[in-house]
Protein backbone atom coordinates (compact mmCIF):
# COMPACT_ATOMS: atom_id res chain seq x y z
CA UNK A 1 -9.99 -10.10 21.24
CA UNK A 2 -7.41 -12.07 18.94
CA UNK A 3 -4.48 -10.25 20.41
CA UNK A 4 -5.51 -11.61 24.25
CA UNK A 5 -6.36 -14.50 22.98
CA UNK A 6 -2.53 -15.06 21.41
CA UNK A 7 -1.13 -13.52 24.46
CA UNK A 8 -2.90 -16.05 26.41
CA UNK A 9 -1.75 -19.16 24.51
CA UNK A 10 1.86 -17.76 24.70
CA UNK A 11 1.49 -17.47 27.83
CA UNK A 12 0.10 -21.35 28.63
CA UNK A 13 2.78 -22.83 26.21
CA UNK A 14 5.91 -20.90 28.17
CA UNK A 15 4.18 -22.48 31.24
CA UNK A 16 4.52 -25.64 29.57
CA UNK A 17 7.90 -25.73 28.66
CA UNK A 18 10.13 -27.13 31.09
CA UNK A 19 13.05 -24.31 31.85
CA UNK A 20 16.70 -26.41 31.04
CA UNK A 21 19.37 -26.86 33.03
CA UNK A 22 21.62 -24.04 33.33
CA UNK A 23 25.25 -24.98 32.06
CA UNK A 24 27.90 -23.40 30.57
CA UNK A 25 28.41 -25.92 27.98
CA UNK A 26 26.54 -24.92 24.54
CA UNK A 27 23.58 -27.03 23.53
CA UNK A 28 25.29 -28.08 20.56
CA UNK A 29 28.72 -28.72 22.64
CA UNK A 30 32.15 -27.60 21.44
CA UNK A 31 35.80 -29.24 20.90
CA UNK A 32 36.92 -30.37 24.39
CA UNK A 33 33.73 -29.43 26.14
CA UNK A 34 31.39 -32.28 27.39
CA UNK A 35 28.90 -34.14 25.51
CA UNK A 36 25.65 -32.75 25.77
CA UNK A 37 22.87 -35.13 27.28
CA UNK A 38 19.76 -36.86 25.92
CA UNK A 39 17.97 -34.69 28.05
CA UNK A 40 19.14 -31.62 27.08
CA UNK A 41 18.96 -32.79 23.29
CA UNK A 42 15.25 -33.74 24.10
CA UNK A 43 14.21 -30.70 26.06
CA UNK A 44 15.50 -28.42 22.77
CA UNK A 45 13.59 -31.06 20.70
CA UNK A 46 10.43 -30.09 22.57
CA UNK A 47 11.07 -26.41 22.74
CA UNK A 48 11.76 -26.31 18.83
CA UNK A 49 8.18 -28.33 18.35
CA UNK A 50 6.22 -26.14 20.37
CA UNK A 51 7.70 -23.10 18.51
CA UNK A 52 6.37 -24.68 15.81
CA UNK A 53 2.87 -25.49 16.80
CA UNK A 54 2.67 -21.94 18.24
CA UNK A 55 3.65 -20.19 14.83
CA UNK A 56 0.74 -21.93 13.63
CA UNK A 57 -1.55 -20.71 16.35
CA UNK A 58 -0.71 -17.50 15.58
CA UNK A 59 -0.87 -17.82 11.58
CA UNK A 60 -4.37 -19.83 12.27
CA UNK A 61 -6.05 -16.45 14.03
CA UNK A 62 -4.35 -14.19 11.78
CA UNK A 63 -6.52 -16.44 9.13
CA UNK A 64 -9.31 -15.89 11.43
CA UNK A 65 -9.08 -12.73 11.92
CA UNK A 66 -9.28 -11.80 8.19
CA UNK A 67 -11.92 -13.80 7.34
CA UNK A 68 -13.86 -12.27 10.11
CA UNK A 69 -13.20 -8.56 9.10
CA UNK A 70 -11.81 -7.62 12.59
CA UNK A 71 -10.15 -4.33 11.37
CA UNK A 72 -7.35 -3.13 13.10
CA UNK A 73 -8.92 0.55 14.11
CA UNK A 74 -12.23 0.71 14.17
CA UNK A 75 -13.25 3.93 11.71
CA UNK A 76 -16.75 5.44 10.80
CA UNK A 77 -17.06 7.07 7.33
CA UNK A 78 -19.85 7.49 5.04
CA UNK A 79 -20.29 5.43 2.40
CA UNK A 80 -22.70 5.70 -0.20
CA UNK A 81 -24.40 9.16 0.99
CA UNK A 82 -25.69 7.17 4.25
CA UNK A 83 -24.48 8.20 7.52
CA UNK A 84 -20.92 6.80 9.53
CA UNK A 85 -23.10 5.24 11.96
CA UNK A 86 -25.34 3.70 9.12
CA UNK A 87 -22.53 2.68 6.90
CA UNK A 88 -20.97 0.52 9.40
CA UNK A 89 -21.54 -2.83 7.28
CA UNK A 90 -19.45 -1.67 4.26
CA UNK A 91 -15.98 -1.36 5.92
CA UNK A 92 -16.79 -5.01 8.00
CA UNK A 93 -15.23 -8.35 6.53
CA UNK A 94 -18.12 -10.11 6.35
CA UNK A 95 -21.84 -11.33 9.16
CA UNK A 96 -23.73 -9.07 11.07
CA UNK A 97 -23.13 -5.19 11.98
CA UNK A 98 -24.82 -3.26 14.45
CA UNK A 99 -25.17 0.48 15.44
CA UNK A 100 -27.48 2.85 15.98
CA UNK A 101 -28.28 6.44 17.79
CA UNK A 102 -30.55 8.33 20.06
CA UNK A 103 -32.53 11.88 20.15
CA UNK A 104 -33.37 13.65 22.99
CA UNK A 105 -35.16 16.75 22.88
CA UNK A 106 -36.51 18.77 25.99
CA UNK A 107 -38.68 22.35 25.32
CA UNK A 108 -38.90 25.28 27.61
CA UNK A 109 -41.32 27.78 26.53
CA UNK A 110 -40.93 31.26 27.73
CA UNK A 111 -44.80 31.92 27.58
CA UNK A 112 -46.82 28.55 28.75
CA UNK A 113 -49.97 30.12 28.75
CA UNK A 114 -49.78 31.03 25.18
CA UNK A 115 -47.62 28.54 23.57
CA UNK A 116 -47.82 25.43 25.81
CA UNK A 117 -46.56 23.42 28.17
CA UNK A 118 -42.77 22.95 28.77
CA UNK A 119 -41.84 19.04 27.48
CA UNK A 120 -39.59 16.45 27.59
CA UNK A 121 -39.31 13.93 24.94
CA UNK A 122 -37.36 11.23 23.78
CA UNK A 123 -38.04 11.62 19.92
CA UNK A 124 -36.27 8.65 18.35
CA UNK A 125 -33.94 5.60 19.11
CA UNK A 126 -32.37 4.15 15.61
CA UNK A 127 -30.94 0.84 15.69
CA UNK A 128 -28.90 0.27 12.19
CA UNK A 129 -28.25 -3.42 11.26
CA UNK A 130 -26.42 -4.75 8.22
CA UNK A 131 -25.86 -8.38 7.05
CA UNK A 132 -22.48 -8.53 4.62
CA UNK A 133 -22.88 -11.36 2.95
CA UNK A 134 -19.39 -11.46 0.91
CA UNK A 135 -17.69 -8.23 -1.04
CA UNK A 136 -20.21 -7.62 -3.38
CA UNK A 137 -23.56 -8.52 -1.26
CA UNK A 138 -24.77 -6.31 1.56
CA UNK A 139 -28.14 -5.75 3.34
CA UNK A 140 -28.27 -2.99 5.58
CA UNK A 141 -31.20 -1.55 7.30
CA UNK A 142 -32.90 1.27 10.00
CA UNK A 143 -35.26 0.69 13.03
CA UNK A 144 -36.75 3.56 14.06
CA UNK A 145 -38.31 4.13 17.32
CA UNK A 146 -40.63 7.58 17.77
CA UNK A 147 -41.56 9.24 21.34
CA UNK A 148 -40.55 6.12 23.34
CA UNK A 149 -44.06 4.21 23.13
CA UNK A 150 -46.41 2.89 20.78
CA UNK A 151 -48.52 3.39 23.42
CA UNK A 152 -49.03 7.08 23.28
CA UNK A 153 -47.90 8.94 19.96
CA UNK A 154 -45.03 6.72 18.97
CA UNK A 155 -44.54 4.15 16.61
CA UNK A 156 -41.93 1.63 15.36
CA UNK A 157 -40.66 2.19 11.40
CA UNK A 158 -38.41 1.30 8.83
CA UNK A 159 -36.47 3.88 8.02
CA UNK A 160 -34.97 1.83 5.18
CA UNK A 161 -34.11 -2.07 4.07
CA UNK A 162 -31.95 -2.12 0.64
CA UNK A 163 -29.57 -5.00 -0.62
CA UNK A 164 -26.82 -3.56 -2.23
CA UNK A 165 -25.19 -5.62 -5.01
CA UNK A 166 -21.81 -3.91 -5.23
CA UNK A 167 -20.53 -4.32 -8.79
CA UNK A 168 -17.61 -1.57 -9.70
CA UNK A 169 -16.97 1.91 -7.79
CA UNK A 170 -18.93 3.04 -11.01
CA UNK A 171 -21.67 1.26 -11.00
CA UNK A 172 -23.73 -0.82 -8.38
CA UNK A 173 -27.31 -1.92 -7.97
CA UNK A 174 -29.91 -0.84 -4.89
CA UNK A 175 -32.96 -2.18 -4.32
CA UNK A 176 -35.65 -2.25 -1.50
CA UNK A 177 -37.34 0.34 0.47
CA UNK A 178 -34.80 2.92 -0.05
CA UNK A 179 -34.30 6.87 1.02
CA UNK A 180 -34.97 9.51 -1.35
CA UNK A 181 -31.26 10.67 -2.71
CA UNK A 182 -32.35 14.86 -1.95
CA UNK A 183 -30.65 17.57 0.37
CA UNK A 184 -28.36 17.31 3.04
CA UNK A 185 -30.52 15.40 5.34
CA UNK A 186 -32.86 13.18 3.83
CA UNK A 187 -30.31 10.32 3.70
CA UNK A 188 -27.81 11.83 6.29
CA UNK A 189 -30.32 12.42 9.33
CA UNK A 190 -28.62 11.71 12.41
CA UNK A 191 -28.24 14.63 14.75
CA UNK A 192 -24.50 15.28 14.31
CA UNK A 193 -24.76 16.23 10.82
CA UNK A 194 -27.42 18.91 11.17
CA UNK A 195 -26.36 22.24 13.37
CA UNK A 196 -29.98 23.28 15.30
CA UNK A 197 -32.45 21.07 17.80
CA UNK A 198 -34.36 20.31 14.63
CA UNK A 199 -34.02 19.30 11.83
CA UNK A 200 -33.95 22.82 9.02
CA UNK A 201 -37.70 23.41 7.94
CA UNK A 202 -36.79 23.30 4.11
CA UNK A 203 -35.62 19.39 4.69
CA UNK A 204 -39.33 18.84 6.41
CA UNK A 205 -41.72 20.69 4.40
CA UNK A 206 -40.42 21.15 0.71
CA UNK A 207 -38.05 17.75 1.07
CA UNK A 208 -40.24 16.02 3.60
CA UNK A 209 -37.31 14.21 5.29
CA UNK A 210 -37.38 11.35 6.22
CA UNK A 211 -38.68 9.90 2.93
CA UNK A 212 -38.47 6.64 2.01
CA UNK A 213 -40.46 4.76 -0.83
CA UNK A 214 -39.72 1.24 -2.12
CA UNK A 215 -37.70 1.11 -5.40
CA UNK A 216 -34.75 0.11 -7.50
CA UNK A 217 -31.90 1.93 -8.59
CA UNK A 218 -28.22 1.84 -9.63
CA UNK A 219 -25.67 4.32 -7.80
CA UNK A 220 -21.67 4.94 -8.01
CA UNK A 221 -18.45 7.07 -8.29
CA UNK A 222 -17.02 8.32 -10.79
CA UNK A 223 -12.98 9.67 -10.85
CA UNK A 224 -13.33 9.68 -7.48
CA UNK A 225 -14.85 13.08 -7.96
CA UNK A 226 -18.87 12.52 -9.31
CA UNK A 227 -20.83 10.22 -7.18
CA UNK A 228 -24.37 9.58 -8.31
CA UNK A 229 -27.96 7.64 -7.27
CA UNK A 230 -30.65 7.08 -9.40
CA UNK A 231 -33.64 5.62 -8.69
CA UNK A 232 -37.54 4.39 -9.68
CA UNK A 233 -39.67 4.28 -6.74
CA UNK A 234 -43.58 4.42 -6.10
CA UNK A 235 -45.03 7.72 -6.92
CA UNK A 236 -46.24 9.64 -3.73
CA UNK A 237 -49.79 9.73 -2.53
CA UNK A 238 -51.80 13.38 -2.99
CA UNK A 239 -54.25 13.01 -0.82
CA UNK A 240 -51.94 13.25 1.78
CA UNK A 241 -51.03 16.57 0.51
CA UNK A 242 -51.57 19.62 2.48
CA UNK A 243 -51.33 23.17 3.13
CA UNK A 244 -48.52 21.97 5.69
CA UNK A 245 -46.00 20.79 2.87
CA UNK A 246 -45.94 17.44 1.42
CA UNK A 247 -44.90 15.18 4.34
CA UNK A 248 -48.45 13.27 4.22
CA UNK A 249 -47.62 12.08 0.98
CA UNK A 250 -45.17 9.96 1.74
CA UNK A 251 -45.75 6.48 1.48
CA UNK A 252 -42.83 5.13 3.25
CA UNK A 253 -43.42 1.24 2.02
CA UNK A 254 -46.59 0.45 3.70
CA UNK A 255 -49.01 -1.17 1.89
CA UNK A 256 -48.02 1.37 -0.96
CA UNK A 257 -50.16 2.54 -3.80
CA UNK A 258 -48.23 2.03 -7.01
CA UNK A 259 -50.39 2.86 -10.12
CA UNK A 260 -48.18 6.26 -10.82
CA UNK A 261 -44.18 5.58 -10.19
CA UNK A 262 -41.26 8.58 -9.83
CA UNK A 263 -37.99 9.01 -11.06
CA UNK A 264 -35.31 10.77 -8.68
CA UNK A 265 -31.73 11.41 -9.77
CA UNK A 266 -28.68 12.67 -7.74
CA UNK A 267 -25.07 14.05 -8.39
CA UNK A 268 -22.51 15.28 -6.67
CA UNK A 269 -19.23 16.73 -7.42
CA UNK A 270 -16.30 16.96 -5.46
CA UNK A 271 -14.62 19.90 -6.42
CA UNK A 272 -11.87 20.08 -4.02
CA UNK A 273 -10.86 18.11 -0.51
CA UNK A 274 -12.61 21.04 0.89
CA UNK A 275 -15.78 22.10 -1.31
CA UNK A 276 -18.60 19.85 -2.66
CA UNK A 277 -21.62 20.69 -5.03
CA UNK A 278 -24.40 18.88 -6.05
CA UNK A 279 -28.03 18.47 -7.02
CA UNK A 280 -30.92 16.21 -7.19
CA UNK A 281 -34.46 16.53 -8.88
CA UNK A 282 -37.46 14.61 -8.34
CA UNK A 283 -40.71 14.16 -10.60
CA UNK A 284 -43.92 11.55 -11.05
CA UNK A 285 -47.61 11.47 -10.59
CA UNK A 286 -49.29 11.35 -7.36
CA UNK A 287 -52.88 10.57 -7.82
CA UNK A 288 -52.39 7.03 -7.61
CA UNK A 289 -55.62 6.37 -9.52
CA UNK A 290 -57.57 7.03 -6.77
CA UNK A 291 -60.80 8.31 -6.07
CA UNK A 292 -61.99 10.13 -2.79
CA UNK A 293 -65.36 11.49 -1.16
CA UNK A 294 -66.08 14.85 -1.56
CA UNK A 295 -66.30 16.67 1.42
CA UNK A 296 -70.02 18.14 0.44
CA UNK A 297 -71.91 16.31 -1.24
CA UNK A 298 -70.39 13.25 -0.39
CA UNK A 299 -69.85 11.71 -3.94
CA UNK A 300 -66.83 10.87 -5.44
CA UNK A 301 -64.08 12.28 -7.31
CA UNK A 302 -60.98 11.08 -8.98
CA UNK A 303 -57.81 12.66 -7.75
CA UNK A 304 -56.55 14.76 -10.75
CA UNK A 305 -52.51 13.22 -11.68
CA UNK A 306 -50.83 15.78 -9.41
CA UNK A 307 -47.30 15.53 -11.17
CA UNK A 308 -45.15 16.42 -8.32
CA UNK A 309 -41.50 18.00 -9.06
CA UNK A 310 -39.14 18.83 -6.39
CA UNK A 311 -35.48 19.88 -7.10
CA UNK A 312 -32.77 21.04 -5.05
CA UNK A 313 -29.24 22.06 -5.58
CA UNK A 314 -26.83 22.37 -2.56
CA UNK A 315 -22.69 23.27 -1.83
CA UNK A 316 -20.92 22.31 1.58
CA UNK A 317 -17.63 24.30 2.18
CA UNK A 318 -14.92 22.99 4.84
CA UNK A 319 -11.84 24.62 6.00
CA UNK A 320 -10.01 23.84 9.03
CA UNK A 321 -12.51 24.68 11.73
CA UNK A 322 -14.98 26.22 10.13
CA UNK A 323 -18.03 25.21 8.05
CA UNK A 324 -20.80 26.51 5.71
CA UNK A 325 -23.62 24.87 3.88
CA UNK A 326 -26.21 26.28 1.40
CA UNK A 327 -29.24 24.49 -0.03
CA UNK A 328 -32.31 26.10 -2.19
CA UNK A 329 -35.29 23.90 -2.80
CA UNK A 330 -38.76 23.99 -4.61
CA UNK A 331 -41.26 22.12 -5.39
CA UNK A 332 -43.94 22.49 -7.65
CA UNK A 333 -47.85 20.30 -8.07
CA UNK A 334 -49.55 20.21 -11.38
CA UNK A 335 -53.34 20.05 -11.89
């Protein structure tokens, strides 16, 4: 935009400037040549004035243009274990950034009468927007919206909303509803970055991705080699728990119970430009200090603490074309 708008304005000011006479006599004049004219002296007057006024045109929008944050290639990269698309607002000067994705998905089944209908369904559209505030101050944040309606079985989420307080590559504060620092995918979930229609079952069940809890953490790099998250977020909820996994445990900010709270921890090592190792491990309460009906005799029970630990420890290997990933997971439920 700022490069059409100073070709523009050098192009108005040469249609400004009046084109001099053609002579043969220098503008300054020489020994034994003729006098050069007040006219001629004015028009180079003028044309050494507007040369001036338009250098500072073009020093004004170069001002602009830094202040702004208008980069000069336009370059996604993750920052922070978030996704390109969702790390947008860290590489911007400073206001408002937008992106965002979408997720088709359509099903053929070879056997309807057994398995089901074929179907056809738009399963998410993510809308990230980030606010940077100045070098150090960023919100960023992810709209999700499921199945295309609220209507039918959709519904409209926050994936996450966290201000960042950028201190030192080392050390930096997060707070808000934030995601869960675990696996490949939990914080990384757009489609790209995941090889398969769905998401792997290990990153659903045992890591229920996407999780998300409200909480407060620091995070940073180390020797540009050991990057780390740490966090304190509400504990999850057990009687969501099932034979499924532990997806309905998630609380995912709403309205969440926080009587037991959870400590998660990341790291990450960056052994070489092409190999990457890491871990994370996950443990609090999850009974919330609730009580619940029983299912026969109708009286109630207290939900027993339910001390839920889930660990993880992955590698990701890259050369040249090729690519290989390994994650084991486990989880484990006390009481």
């Amino acid at each position: 935009m700022w490069r059409t708008l100073s070709a523009a304005l050098a192009v108005c000011a040469a249609m400004l400037i009046p084109a001099p006479a053609w002579s043969d006599t220098p503008a300054g004049g020489t020994a034994g040549s003729p006098p050069v004219s007040d006219r001629e002296r004015a028009q180079a007057d003028e044309i050494a004035g507007l040369k001036r006024d338009m250098q500072v045109v073009v020093e004004e929008l170069q001002s602009m243009r830094t202040q702004l944050g208008v980069p000069e290639e336009k370059t996604l990269e993750s920052s922070y274990g978030l996704g390109p698309a969702a790390s947008r607002v860290y590489s911007a000067g400073r206001g408002l950034s937008v992106g965002g994705y979408a997720e088709a998905v359509y099903r053929n089944r070879f056997n309807d009468s057994r398995d089901g209908t074929d179907t056809a369904d738009f399963t998410r559209m993510v809308m990230y927007l980030g606010y940077k505030y100045n070098d150090w101050i960023v919100f960023n944040t992810e709209i999700e919206f499921e199945h295309a309606s609220t209507g039918e079985d959709g519904s409209v989420s926050v994936e996450f909303a966290t201000l960042d307080f950028l201190l030192d590559d080392a050390f930096n504060v997060r707070a808000g509803l934030v995601l869960i620092p675990m696996g490949f995918l939990n914080e990384m979930h757009e489609p790209p970055f995941y090889y398969g229609t769905q998401r792997p079952s290990p990153e659903r069940a045992i890591i229920p991705s996407t999780w998300r809890e409200n909480g407060v953490g620091i995070f940073g790099t180390f020797a540009e080699a050991l990057e780390y998250r740490v966090y304190v977020v509400n504990g999850m909820d057990a009687s969501g728990y099932s034979s499924k996994g532990l997806r309905g445990g998630r609380q995912k900010g709403s309205e969440a119970s926080a009587e037991d709270l959870a400590f998660v921890a990341r790291l990450d090592w960056q052994a070489c430009d092409e190999l990457q190792v890491g871990g994370s491990y996950y443990i609090g309460k999850a009974g919330q200090d609730q009580r619940v009906d029983q299912p026969v005799s109708m009286t109630e029970f207290k939900l027993p603490d339910a001390r839920t630990q889930i660990w993880e420890v992955h590698a990701d290997w890259r050369h040249e074309g090729w690519h290989a990933r390994g994650l084991f997971t486990q989880a484990t439920v006390s009481d």
